[in-house]
C-alpha atoms as a PDB file:
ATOM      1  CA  UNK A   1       0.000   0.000   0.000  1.00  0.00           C
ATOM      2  CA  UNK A   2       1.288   3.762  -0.651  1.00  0.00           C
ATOM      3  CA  UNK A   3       2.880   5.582   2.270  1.00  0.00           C
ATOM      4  CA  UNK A   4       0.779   8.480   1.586  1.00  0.00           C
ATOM      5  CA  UNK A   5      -2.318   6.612   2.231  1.00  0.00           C
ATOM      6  CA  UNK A   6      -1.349   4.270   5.113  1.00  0.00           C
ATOM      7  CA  UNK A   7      -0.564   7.460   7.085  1.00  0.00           C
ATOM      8  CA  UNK A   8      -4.194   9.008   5.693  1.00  0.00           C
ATOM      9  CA  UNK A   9      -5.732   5.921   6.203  1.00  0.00           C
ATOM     10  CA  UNK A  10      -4.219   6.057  10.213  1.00  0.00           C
ATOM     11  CA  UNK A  11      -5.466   9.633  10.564  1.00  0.00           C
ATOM     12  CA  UNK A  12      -9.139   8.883   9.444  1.00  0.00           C
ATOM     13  CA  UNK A  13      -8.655   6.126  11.829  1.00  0.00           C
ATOM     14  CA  UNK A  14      -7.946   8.564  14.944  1.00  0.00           C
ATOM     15  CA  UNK A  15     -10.697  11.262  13.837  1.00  0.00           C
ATOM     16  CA  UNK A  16     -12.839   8.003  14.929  1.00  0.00           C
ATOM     17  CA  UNK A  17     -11.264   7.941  18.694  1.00  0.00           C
ATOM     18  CA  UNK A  18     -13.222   9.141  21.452  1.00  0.00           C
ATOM     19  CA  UNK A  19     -12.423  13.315  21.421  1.00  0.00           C
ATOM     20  CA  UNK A  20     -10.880  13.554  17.908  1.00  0.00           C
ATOM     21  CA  UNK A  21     -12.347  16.794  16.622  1.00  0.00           C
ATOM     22  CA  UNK A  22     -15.756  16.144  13.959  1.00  0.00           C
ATOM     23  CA  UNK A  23     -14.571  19.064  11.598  1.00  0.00           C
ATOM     24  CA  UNK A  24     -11.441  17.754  10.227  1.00  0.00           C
ATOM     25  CA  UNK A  25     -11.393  16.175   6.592  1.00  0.00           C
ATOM     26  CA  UNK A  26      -8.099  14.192   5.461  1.00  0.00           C
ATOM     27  CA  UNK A  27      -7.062  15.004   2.107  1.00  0.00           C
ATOM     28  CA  UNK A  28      -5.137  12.042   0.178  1.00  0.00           C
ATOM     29  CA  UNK A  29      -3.097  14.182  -2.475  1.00  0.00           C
ATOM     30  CA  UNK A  30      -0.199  15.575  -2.781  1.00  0.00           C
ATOM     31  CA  UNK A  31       0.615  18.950  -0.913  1.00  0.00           C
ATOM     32  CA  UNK A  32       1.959  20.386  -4.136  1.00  0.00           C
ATOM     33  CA  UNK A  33      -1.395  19.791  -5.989  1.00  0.00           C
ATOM     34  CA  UNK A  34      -4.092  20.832  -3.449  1.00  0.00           C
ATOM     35  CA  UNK A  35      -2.120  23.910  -2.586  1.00  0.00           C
ATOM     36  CA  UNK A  36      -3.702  25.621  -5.350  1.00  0.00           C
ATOM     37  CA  UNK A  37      -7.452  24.567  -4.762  1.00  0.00           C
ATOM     38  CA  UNK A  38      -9.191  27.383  -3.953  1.00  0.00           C
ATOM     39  CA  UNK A  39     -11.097  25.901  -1.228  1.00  0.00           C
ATOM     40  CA  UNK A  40      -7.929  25.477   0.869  1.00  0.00           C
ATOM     41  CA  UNK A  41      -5.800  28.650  -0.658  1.00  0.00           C
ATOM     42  CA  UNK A  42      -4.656  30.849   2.295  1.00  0.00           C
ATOM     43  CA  UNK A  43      -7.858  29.279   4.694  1.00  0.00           C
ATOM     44  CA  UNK A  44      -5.670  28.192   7.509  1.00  0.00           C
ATOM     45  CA  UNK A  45      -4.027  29.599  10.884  1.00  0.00           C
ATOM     46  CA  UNK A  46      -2.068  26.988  11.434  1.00  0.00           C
ATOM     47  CA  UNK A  47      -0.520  23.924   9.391  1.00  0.00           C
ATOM     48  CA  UNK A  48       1.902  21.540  11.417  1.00  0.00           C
ATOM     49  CA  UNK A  49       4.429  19.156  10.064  1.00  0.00           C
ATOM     50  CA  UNK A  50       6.341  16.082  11.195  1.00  0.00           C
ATOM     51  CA  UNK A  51       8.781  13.939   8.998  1.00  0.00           C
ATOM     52  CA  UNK A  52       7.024  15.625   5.738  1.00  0.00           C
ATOM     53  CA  UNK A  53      10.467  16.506   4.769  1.00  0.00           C
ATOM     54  CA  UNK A  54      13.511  18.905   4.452  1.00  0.00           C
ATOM     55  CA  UNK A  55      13.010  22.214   5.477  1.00  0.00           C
ATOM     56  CA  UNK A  56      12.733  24.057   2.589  1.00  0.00           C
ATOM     57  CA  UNK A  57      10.267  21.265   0.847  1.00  0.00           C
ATOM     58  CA  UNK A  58       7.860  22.216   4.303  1.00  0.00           C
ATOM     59  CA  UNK A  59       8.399  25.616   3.736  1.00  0.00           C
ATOM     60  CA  UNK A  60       7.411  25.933   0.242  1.00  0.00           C
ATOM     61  CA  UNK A  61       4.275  23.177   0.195  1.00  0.00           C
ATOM     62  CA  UNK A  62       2.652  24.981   3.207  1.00  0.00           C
ATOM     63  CA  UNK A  63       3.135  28.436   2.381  1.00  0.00           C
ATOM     64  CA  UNK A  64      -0.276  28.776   0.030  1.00  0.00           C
ATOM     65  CA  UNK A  65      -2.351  27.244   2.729  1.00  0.00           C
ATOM     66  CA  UNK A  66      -1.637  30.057   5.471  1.00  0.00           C
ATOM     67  CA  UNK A  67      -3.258  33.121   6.064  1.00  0.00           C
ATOM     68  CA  UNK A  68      -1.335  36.102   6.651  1.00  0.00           C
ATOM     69  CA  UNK A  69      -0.267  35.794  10.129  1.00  0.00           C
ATOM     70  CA  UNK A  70      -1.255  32.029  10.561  1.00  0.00           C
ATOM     71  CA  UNK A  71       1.639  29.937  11.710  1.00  0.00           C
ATOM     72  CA  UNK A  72       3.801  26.839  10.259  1.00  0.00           C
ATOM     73  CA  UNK A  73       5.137  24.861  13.375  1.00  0.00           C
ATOM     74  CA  UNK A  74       7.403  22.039  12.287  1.00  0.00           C
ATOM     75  CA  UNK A  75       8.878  19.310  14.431  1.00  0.00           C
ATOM     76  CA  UNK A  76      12.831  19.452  14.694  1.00  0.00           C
ATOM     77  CA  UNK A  77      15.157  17.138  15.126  1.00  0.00           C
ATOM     78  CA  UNK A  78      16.613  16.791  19.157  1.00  0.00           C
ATOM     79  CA  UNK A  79      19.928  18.804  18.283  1.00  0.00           C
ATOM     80  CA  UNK A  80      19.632  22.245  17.452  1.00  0.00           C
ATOM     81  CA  UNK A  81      21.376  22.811  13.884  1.00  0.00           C
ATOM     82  CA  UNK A  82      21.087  26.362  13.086  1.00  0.00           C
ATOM     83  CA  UNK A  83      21.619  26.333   9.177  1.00  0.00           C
ATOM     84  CA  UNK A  84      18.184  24.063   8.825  1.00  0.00           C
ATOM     85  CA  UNK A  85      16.471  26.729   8.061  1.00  0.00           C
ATOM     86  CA  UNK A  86      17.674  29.926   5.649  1.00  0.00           C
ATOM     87  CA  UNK A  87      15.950  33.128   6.964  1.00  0.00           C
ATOM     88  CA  UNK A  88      16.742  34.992   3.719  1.00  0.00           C
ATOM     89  CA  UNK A  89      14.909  32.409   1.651  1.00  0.00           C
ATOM     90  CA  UNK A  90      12.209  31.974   3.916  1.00  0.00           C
ATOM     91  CA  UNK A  91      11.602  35.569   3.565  1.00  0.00           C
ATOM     92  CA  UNK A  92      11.219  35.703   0.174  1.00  0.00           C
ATOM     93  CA  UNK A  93       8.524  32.944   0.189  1.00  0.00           C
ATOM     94  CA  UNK A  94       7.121  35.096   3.001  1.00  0.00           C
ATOM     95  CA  UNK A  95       7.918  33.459   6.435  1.00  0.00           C
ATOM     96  CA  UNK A  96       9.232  35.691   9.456  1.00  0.00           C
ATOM     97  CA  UNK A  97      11.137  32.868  11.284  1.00  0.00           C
ATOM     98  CA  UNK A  98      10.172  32.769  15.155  1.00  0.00           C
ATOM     99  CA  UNK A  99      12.752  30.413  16.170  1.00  0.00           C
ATOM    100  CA  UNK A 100      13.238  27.007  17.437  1.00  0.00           C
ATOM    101  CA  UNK A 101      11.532  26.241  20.839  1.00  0.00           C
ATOM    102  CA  UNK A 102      11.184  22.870  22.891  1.00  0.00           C
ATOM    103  CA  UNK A 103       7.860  21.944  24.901  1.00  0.00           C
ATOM    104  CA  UNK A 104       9.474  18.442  25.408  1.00  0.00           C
ATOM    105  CA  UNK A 105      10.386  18.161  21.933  1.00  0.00           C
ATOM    106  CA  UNK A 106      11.785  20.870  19.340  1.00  0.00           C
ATOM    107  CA  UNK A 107       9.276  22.982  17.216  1.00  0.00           C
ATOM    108  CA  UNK A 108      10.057  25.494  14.549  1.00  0.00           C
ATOM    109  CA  UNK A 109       7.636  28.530  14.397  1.00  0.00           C
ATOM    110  CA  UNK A 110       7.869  30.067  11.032  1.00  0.00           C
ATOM    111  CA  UNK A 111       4.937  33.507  10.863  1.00  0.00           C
ATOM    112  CA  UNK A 112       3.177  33.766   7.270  1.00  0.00           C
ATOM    113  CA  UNK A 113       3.926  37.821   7.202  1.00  0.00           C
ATOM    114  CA  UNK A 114       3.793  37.967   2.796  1.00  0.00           C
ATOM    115  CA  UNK A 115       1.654  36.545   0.006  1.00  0.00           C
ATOM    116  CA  UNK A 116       3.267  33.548  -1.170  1.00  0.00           C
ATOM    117  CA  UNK A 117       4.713  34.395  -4.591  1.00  0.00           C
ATOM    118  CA  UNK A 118       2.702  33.040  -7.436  1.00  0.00           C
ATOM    119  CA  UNK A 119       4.893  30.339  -8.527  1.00  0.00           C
ATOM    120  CA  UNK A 120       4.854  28.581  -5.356  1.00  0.00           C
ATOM    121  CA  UNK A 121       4.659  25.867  -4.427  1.00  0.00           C
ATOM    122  CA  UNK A 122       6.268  24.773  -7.892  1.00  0.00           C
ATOM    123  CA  UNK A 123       5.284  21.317  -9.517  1.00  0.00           C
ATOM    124  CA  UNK A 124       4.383  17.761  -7.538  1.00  0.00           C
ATOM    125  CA  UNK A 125       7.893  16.930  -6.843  1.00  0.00           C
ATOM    126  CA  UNK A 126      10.113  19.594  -8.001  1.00  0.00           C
ATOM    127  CA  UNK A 127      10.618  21.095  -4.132  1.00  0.00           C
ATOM    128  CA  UNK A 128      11.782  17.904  -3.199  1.00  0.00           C
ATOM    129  CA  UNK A 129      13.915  17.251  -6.562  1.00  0.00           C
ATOM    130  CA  UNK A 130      15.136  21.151  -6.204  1.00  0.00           C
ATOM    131  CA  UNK A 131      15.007  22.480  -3.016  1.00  0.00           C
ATOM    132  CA  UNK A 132      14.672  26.486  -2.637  1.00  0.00           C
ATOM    133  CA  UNK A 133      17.440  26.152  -0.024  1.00  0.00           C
END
């Protein structure tokens, strides 16, 4: 079975658990693709990432979901390694970097403070084949 929709198939399975939220829809595509749908184009807060991928594939797939001022918090690895994360690129696909911070484990807080520029996120796999940084 496909990665992508094990992990899909595992989150539809904990929306069922006593407590899971009943507004939440899981979306089997690729971030890439439904990035540009305009039902989910700049409608969120907050979009949160683990083991999705480098940073600057996270960066550039989430961007077009955000709202201005909605947040991108990313899971880090344990060890702190400062050049993860390019603050001069991020800028330019509109992220204000907040820093790294720990609440047991690491986080990355990255602020949507610009439109995303129109050509991201670029084409299903090109951010992973070409990273921005």
């Amino acid at each position: 079975m496909d990665s992508m929709v094990k992990r899909m198939n595992f989150l539809r399975e904990v929306l069922t658990w006593p407590g899971a939220p009943d507004d939440v829809e899981v979306i089997t595509a690729r971030a890439e693709s439904v990035a540009r749908d305009p039902a989910l184009e700049v409608s969120f807060n907050l979009v949160t990432a683990r083991s999705f991928g480098p940073p600057a594939v996270v960066a550039e797939c989430a961007t077009r979901f955000l709202c201005l001022g909605g947040a991108l918090v990313v899971s880090e690895p344990p060890e702190d390694d400062h050049q993860r994360w390019e603050s001069n690129v991020l800028e330019t696909i509109g992220f204000e970097d907040q820093g790294r911070v720990r609440h047991g484990a690491a986080y990355r807080v990255l602020i949507k403070v610009a439109p995303t520029p129109e050509e991201l996120p670029r084409d299903v796999g090109v951010p992973g084949k070409r990273p921005l940084f």
